[in-house]
C-alpha atoms as a PDB file:
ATOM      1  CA  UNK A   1     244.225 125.789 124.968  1.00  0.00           C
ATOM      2  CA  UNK A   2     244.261 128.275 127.385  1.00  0.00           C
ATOM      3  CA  UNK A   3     244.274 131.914 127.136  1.00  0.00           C
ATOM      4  CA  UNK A   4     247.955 132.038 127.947  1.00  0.00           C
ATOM      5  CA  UNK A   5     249.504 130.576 125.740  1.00  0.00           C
ATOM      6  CA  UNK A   6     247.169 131.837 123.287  1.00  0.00           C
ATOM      7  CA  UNK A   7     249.252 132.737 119.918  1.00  0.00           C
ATOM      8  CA  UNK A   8     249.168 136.886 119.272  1.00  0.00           C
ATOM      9  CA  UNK A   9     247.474 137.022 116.074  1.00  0.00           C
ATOM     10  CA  UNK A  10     249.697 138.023 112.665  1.00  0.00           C
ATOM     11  CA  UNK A  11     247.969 141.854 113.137  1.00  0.00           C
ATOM     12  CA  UNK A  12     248.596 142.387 116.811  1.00  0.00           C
ATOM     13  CA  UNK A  13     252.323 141.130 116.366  1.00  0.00           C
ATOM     14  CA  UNK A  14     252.300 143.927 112.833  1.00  0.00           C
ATOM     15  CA  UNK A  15     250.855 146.705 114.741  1.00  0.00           C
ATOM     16  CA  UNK A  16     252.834 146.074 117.510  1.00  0.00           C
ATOM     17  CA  UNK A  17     256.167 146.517 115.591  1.00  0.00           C
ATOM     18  CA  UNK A  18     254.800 148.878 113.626  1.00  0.00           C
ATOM     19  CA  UNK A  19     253.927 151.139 117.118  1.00  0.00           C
ATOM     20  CA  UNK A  20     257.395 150.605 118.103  1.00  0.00           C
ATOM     21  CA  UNK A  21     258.662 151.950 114.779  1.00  0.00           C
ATOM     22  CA  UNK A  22     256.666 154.790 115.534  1.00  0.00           C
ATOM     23  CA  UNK A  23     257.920 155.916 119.015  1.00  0.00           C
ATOM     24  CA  UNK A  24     261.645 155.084 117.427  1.00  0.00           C
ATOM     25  CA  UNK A  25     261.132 157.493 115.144  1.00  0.00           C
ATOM     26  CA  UNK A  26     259.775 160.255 117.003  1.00  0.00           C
ATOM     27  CA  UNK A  27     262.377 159.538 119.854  1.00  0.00           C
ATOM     28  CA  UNK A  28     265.254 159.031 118.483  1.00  0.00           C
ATOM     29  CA  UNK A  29     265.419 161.907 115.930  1.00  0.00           C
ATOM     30  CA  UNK A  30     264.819 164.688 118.820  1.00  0.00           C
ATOM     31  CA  UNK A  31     267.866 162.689 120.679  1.00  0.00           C
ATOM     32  CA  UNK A  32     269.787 162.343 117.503  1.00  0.00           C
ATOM     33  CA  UNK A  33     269.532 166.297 116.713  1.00  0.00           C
ATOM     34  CA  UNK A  34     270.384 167.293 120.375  1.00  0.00           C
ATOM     35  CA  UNK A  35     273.371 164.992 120.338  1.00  0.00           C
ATOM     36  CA  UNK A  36     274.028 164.771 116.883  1.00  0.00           C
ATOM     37  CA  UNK A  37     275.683 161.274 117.419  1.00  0.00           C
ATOM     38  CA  UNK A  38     275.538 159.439 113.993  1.00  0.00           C
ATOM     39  CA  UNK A  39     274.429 156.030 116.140  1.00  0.00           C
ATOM     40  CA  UNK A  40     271.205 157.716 117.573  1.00  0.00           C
ATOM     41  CA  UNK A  41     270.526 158.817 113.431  1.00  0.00           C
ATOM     42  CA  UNK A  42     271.049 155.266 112.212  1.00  0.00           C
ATOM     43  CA  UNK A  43     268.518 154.192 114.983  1.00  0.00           C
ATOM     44  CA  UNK A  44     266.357 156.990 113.765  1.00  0.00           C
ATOM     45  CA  UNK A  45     266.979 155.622 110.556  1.00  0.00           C
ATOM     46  CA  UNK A  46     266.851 152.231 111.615  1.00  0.00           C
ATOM     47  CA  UNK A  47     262.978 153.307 113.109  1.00  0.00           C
ATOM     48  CA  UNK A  48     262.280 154.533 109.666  1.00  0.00           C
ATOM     49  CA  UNK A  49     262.950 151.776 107.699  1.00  0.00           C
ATOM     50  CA  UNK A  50     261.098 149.426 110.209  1.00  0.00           C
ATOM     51  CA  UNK A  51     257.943 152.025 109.857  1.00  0.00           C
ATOM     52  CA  UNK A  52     257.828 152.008 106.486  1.00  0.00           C
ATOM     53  CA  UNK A  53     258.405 148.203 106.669  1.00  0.00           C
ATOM     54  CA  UNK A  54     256.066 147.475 109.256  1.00  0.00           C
ATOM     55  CA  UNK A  55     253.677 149.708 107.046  1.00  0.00           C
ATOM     56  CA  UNK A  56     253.915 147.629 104.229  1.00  0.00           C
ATOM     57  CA  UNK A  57     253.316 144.360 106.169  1.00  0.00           C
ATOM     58  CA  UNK A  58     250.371 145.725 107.636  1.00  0.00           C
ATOM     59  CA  UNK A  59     248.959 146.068 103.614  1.00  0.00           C
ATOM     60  CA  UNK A  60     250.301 142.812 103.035  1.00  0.00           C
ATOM     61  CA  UNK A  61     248.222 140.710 105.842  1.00  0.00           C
ATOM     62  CA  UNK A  62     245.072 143.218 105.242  1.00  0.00           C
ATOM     63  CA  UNK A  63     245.012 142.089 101.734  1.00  0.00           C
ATOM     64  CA  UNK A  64     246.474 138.545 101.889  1.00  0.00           C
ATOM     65  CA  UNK A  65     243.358 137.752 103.626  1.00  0.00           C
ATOM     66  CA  UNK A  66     240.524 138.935 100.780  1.00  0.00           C
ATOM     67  CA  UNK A  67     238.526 136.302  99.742  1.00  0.00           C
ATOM     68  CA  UNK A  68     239.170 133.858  97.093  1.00  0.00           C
ATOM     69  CA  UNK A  69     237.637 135.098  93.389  1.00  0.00           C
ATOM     70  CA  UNK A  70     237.149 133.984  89.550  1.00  0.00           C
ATOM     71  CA  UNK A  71     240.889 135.730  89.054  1.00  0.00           C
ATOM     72  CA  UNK A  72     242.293 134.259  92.088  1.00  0.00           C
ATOM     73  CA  UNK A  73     240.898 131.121  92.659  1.00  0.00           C
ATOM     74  CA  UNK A  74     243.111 130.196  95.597  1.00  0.00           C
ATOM     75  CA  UNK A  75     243.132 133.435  97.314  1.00  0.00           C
ATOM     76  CA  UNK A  76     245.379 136.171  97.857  1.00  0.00           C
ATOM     77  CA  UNK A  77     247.409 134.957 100.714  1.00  0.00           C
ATOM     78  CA  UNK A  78     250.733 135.141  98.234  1.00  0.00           C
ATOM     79  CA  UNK A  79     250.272 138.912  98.002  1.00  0.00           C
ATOM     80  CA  UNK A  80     251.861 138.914 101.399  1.00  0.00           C
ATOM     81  CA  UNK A  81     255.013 137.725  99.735  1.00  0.00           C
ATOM     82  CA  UNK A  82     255.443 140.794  97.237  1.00  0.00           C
ATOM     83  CA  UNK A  83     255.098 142.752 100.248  1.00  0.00           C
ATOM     84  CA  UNK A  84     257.752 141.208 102.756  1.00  0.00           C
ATOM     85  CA  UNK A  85     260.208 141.274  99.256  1.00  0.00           C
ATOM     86  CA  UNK A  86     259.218 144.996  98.941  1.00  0.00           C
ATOM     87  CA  UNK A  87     260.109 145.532 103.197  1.00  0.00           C
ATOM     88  CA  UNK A  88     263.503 143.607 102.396  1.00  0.00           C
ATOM     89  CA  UNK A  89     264.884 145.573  99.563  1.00  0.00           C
ATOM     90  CA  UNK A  90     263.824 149.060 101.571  1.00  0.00           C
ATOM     91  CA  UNK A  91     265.228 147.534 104.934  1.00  0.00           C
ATOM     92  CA  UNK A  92     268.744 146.635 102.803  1.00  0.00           C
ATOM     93  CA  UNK A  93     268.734 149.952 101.315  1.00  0.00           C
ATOM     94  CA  UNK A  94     267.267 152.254 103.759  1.00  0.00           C
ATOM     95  CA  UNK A  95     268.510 151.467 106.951  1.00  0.00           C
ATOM     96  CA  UNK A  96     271.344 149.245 106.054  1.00  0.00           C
ATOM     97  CA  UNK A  97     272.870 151.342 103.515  1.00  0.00           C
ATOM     98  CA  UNK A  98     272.742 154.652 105.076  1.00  0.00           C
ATOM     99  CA  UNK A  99     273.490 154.185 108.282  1.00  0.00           C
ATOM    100  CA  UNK A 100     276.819 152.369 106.906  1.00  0.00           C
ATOM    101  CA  UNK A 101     277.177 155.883 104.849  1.00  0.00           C
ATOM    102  CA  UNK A 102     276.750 157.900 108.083  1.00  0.00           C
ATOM    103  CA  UNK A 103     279.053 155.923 110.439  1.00  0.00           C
ATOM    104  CA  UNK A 104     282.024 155.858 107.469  1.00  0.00           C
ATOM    105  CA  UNK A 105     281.840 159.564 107.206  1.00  0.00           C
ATOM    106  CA  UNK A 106     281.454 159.486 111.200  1.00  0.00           C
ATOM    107  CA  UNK A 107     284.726 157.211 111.619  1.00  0.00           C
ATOM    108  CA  UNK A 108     286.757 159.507 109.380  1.00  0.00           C
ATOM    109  CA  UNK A 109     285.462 162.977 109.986  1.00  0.00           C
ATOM    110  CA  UNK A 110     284.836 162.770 113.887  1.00  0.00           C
ATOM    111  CA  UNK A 111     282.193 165.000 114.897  1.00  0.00           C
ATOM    112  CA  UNK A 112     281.904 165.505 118.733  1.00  0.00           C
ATOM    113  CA  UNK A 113     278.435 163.978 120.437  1.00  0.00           C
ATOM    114  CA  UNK A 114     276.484 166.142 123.056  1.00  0.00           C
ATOM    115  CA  UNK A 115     274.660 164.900 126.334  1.00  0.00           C
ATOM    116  CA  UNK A 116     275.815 161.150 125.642  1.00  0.00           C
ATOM    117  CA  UNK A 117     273.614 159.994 129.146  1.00  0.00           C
ATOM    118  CA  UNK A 118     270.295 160.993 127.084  1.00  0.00           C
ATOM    119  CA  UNK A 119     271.324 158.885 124.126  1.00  0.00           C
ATOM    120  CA  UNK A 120     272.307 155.775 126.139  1.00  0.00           C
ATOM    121  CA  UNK A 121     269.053 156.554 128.043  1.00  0.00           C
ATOM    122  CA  UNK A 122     267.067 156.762 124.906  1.00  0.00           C
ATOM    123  CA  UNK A 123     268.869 153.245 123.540  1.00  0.00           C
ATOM    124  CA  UNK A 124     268.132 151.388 126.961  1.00  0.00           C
ATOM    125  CA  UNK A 125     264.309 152.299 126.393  1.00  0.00           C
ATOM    126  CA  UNK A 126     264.259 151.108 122.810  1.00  0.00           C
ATOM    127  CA  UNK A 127     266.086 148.126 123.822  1.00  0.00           C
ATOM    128  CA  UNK A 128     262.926 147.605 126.075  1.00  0.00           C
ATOM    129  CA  UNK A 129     260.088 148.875 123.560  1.00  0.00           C
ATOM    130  CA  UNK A 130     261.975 146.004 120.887  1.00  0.00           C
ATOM    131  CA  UNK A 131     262.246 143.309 123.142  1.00  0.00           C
ATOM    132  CA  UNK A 132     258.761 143.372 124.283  1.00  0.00           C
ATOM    133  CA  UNK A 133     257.732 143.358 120.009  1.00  0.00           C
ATOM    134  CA  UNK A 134     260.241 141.155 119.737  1.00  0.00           C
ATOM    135  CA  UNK A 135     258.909 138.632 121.993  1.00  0.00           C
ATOM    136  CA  UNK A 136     255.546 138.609 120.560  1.00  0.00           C
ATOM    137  CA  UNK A 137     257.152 137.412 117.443  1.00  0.00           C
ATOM    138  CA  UNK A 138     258.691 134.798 118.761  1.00  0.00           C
ATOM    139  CA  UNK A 139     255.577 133.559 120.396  1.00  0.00           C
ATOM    140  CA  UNK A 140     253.476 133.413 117.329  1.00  0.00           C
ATOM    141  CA  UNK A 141     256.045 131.910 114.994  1.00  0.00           C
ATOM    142  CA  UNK A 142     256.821 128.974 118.139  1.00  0.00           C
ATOM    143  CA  UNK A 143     252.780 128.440 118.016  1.00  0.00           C
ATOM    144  CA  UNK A 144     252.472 127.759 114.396  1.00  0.00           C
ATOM    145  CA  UNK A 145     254.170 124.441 115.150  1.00  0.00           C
ATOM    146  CA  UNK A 146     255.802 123.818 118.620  1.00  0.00           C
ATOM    147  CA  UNK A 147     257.347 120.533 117.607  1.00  0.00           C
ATOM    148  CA  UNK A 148     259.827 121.911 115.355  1.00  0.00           C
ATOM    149  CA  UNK A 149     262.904 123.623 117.205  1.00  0.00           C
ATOM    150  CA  UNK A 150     263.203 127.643 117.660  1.00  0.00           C
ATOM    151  CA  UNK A 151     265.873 127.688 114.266  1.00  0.00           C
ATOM    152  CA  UNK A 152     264.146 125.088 112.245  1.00  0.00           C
ATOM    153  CA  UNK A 153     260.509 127.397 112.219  1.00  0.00           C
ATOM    154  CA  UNK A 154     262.184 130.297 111.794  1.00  0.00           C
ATOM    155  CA  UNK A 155     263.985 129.041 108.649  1.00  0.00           C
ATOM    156  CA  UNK A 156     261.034 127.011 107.297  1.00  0.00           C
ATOM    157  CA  UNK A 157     257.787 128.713 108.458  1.00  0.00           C
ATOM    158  CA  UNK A 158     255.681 130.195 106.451  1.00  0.00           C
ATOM    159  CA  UNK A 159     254.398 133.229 108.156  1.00  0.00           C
ATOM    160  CA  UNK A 160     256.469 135.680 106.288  1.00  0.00           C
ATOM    161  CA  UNK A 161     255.270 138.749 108.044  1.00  0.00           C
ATOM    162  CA  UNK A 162     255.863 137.491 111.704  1.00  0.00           C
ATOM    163  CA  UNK A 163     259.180 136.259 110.414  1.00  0.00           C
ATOM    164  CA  UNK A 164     259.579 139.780 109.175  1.00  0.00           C
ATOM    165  CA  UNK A 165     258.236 141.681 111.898  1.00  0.00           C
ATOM    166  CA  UNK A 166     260.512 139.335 114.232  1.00  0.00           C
ATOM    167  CA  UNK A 167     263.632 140.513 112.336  1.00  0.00           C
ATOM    168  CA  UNK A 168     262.894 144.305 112.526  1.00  0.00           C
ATOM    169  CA  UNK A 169     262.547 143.978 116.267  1.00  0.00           C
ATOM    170  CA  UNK A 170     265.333 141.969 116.619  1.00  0.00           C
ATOM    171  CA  UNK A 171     267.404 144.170 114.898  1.00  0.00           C
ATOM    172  CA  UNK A 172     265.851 147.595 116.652  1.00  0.00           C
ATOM    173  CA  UNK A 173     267.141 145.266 119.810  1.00  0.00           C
ATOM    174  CA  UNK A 174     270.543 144.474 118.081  1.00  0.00           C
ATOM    175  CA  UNK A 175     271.167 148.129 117.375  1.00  0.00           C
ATOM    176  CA  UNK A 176     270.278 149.671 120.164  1.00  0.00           C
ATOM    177  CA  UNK A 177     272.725 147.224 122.110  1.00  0.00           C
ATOM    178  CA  UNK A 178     275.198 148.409 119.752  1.00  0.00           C
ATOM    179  CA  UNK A 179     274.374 151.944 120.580  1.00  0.00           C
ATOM    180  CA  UNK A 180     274.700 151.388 124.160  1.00  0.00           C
ATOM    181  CA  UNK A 181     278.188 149.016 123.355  1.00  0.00           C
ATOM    182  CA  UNK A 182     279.422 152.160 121.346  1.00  0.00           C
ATOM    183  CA  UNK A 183     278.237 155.217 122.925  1.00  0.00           C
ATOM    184  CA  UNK A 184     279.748 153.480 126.186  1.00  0.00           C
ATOM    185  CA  UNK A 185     283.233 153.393 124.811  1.00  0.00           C
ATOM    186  CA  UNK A 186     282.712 156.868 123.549  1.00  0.00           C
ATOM    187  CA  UNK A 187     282.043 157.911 127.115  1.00  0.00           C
ATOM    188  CA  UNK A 188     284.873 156.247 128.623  1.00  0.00           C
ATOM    189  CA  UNK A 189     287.558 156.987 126.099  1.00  0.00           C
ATOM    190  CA  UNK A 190     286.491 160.267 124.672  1.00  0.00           C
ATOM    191  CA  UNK A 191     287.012 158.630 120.731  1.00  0.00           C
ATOM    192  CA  UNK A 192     284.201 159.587 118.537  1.00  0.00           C
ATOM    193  CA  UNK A 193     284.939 157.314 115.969  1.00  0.00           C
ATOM    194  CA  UNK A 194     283.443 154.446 118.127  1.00  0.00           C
ATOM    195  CA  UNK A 195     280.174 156.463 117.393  1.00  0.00           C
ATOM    196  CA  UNK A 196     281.246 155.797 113.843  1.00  0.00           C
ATOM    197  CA  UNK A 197     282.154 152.065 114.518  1.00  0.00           C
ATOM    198  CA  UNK A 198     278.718 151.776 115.861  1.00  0.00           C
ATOM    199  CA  UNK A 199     276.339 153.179 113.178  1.00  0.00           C
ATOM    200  CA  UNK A 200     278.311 151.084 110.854  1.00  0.00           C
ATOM    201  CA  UNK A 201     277.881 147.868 112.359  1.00  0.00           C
ATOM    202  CA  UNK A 202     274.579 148.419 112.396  1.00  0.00           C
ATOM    203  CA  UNK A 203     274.108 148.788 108.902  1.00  0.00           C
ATOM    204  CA  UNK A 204     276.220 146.161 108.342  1.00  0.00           C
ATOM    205  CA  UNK A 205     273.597 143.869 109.999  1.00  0.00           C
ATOM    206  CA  UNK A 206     270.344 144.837 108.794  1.00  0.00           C
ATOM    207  CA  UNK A 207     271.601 144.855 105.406  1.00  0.00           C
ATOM    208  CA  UNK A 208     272.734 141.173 106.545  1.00  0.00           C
ATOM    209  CA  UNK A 209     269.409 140.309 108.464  1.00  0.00           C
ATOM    210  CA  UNK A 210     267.720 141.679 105.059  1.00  0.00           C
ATOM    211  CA  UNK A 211     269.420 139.575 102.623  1.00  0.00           C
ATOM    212  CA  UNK A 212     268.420 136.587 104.868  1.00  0.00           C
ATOM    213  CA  UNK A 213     264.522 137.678 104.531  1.00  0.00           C
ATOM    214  CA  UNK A 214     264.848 138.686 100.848  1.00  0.00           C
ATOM    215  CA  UNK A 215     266.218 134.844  99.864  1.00  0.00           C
ATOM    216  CA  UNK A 216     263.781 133.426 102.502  1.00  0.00           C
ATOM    217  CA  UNK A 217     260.647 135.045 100.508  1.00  0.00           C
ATOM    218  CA  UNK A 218     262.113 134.367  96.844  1.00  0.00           C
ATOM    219  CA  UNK A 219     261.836 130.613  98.076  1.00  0.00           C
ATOM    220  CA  UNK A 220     258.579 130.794  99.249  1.00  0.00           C
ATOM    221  CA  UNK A 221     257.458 133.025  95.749  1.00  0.00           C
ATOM    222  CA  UNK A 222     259.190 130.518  93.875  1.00  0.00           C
ATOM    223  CA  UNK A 223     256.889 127.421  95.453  1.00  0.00           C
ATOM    224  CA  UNK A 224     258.926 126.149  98.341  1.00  0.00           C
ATOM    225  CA  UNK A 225     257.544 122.665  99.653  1.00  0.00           C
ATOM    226  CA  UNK A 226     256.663 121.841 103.286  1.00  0.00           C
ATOM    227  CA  UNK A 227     259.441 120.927 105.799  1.00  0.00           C
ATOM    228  CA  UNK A 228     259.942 117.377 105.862  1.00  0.00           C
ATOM    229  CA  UNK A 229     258.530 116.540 109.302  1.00  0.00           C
ATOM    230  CA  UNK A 230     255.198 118.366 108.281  1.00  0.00           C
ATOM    231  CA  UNK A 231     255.567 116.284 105.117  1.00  0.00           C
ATOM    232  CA  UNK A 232     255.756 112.890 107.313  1.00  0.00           C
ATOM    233  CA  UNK A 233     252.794 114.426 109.206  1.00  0.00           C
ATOM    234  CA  UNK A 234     250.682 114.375 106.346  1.00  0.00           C
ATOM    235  CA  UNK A 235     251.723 110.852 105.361  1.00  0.00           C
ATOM    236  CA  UNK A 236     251.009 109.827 108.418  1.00  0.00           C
ATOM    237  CA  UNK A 237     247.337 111.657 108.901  1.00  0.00           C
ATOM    238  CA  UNK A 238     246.675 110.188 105.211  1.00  0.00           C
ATOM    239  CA  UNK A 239     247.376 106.699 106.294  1.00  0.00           C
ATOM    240  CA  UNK A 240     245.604 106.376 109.003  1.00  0.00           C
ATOM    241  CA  UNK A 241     242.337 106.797 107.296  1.00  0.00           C
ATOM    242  CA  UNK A 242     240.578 103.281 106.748  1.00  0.00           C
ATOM    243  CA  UNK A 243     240.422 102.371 103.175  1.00  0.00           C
ATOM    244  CA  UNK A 244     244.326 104.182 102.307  1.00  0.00           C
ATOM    245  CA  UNK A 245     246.653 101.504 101.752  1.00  0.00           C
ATOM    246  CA  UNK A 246     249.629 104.143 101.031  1.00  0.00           C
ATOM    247  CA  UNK A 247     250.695 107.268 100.082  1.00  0.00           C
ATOM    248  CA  UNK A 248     252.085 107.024  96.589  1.00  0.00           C
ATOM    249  CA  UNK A 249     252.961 110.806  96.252  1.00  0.00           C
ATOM    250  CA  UNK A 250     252.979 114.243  97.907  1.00  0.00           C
ATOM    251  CA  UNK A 251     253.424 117.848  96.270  1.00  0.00           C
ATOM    252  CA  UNK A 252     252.474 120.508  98.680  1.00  0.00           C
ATOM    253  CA  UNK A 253     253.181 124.366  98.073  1.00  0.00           C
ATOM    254  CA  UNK A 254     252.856 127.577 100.360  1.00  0.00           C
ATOM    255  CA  UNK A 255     249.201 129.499  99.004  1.00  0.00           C
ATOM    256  CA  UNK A 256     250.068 131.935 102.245  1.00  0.00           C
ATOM    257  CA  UNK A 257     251.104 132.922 105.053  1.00  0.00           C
ATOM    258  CA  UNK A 258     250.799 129.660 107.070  1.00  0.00           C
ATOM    259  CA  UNK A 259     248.367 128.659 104.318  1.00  0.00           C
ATOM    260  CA  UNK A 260     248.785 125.040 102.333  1.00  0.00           C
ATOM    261  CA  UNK A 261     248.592 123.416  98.983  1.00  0.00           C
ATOM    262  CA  UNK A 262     248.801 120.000  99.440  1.00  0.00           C
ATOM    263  CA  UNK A 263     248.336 117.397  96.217  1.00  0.00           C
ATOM    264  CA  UNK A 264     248.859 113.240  97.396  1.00  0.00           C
ATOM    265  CA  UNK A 265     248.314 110.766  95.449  1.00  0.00           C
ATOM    266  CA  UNK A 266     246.617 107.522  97.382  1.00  0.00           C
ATOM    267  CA  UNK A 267     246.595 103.856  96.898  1.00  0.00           C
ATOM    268  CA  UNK A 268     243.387 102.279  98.271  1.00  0.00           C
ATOM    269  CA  UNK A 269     242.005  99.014  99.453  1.00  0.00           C
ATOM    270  CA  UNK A 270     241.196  96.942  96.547  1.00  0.00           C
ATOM    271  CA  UNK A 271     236.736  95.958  96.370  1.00  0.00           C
ATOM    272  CA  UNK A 272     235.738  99.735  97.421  1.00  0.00           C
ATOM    273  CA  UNK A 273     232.803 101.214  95.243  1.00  0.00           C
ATOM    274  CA  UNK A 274     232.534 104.933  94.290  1.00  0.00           C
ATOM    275  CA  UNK A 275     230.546 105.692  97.425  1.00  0.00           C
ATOM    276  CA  UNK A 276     232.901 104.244  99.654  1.00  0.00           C
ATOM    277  CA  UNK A 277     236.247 105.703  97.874  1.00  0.00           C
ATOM    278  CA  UNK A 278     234.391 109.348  98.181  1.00  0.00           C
ATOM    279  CA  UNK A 279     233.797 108.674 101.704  1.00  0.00           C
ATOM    280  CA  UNK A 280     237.990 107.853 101.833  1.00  0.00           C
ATOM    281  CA  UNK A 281     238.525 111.083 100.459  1.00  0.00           C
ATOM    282  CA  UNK A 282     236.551 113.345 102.167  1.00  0.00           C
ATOM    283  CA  UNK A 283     237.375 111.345 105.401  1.00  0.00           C
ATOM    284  CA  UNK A 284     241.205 111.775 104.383  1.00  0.00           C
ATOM    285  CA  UNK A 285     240.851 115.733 103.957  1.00  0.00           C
ATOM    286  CA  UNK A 286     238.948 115.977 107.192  1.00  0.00           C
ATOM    287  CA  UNK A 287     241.631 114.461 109.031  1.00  0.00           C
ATOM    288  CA  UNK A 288     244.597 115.973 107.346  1.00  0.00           C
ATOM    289  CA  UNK A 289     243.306 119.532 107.646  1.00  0.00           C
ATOM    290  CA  UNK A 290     242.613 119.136 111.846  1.00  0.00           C
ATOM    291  CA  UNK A 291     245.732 117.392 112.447  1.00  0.00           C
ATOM    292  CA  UNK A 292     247.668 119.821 110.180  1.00  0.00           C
ATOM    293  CA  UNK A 293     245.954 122.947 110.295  1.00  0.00           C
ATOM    294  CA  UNK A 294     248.417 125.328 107.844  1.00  0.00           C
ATOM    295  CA  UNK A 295     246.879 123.016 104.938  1.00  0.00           C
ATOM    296  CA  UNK A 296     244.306 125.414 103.601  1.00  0.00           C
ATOM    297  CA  UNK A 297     243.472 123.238 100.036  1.00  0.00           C
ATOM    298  CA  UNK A 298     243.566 119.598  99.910  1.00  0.00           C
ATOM    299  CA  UNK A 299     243.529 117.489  96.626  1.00  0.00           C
ATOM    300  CA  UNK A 300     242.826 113.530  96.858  1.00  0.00           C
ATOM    301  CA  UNK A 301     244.237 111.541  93.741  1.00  0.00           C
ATOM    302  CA  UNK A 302     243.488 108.148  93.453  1.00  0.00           C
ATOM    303  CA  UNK A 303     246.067 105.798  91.876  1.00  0.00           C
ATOM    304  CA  UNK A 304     247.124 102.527  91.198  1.00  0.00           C
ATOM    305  CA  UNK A 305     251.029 101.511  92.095  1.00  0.00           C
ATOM    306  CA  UNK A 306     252.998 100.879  88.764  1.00  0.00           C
ATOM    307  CA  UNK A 307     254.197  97.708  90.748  1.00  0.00           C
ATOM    308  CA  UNK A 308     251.378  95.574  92.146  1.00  0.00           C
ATOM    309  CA  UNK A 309     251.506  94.724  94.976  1.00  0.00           C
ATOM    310  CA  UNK A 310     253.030  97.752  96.725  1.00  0.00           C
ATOM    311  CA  UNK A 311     256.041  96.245  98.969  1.00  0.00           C
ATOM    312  CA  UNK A 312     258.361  99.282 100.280  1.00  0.00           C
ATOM    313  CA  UNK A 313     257.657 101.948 101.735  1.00  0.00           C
ATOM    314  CA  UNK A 314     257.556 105.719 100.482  1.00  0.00           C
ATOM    315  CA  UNK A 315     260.518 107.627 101.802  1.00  0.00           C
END
């Protein structure tokens, strides 16, 4: 691979969000209390939310990554779960809820907006900031598995926090085209409630976007199984081992971000002594975990078919 298409890792694609958040922030509330426009305070709120968010990713990866122990045998990569769940419910509440609040009372209690260029100038640089975040996002989550399409690894990968990360920039992109869509009537019709209209639909979304990430990590808390192509990949790495005959069974589970339990149950060649069958074994996790490379535990069962011969084919 070269360095070009190297994938950013999980902490450059955090911190890079989370800088983003920052400058937001800082930005857009000096614009949003020299314009007082309730749009440039949901994108300060909006830049809020994704710094606190971004914050709590940032623990999330640090500690999903401490070694495995006598209390947690497999790690802590699921820690990074609780943290993305914790970075949904703010995101819904935070940013979501409030900015709704602020463009309701906006719509129906107009407040005139001051120096409108510096506001639209201030959304067309965080449209630039998020898009360049955003794209590192995208990047990562397309490397974890470039067969699958764009929608079907965002809904069934299982790096959480680029998932995450990707949505907060995403959004910060969303809104601020919503700024510039809203602000831009405001400037050419003189109504202030389409400064309401736009601080509203941008809480509408995030609180949207969120309940889309909260459901997504409940899934993968709950022990969400691989995507069935990655499943077939297994099969297929499995089988191709000399000595398998067939994959009887496969359980796999999500220990992490990007991190897998996988459990299959083999039938093997009949005449193999105990030396050979733990050579099949160790051959079969060798080959699953380079041609899959998410599978981060791998447990060989062997067992006999309850019909002998074995004549079909798993599905």
């Amino acid at each position: 691979m070269n360095h070009s298409t190297k994938s950013p890792s999980d902490t450059r694609v955090v911190a890079t969000s989370l800088l983003v958040s920052i400058s937001d922030v800082s930005l857009n509330l000096v614009i949003a209390i020299i314009t007082g426009s309730t749009v440039m305070i949901s994108q300060t709120l909006q830049g809020f939310s994704d710094l606190l968010t971004g914050g709590l990713l940032f623990v999330g990866v640090k500690r999903s990554k401490k070694e495995a122990d006598l209390r947690y045998q497999f790690g802590y990569g699921r820690e990074i779960f609780f943290w993305v769940l914790m970075g949904g419910i703010f995101m819904f509440m935070g940013t979501g809820g409030v900015s709704f609040y602020f463009g309701y009372q906006q719509f129906f209690h107009p407040e005139p907006v001051n120096n409108i260029a510096l506001a639209l100038g201030m959304l067309l640089f965080g449209f630039g900031t998020n898009c360049y975040a955003l794209s590192l996002s995208v990047k990562r989550l397309h490397h974890t598995n470039s067969k699958l399409s764009w929608w079907r690894q965002l809904a069934h990968s299982s790096i959480v926090e680029t998932k995450a990360t990707l949505l907060i920039d995403f959004m910060g992109t969303f809104a601020a085209l919503l700024g510039i869509l809203a602000l831009g009537m405001y400037a050419l019709t003189g109504n202030t409630q389409f400064d309401g209209i736009g601080s509203v639909a941008i809480g509408i979304t995030m609180m949207i976007a969120s309940l889309l990430l909260i459901k997504d990590v409940r899934d993968l808390i709950v022990g969400r199984s691989v995507d069935a192509e990655i499943a077939r990949e297994i099969t297929s790495a499995t089988e191709s081992v000399t000595g398998i005959r067939s994959v009887l069974d496969l359980r796999t589970m999500y220990l992490g971000s990007a991190k897998l339990l996988v459990i299959v149950e083999v039938h093997v060649e009949d005449g193999l002594e105990t030396d050979q069958i733990e050579r099949v074994i160790d051959n079969v996790k060798e080959i699953v975990t380079n041609d899959i490379p998410q599978v981060h535990h791998i447990q060989v069962e062997i067992e006999t078919p309850d019909d002998e011969p074995l004549t079909t084919d798993m599905v």
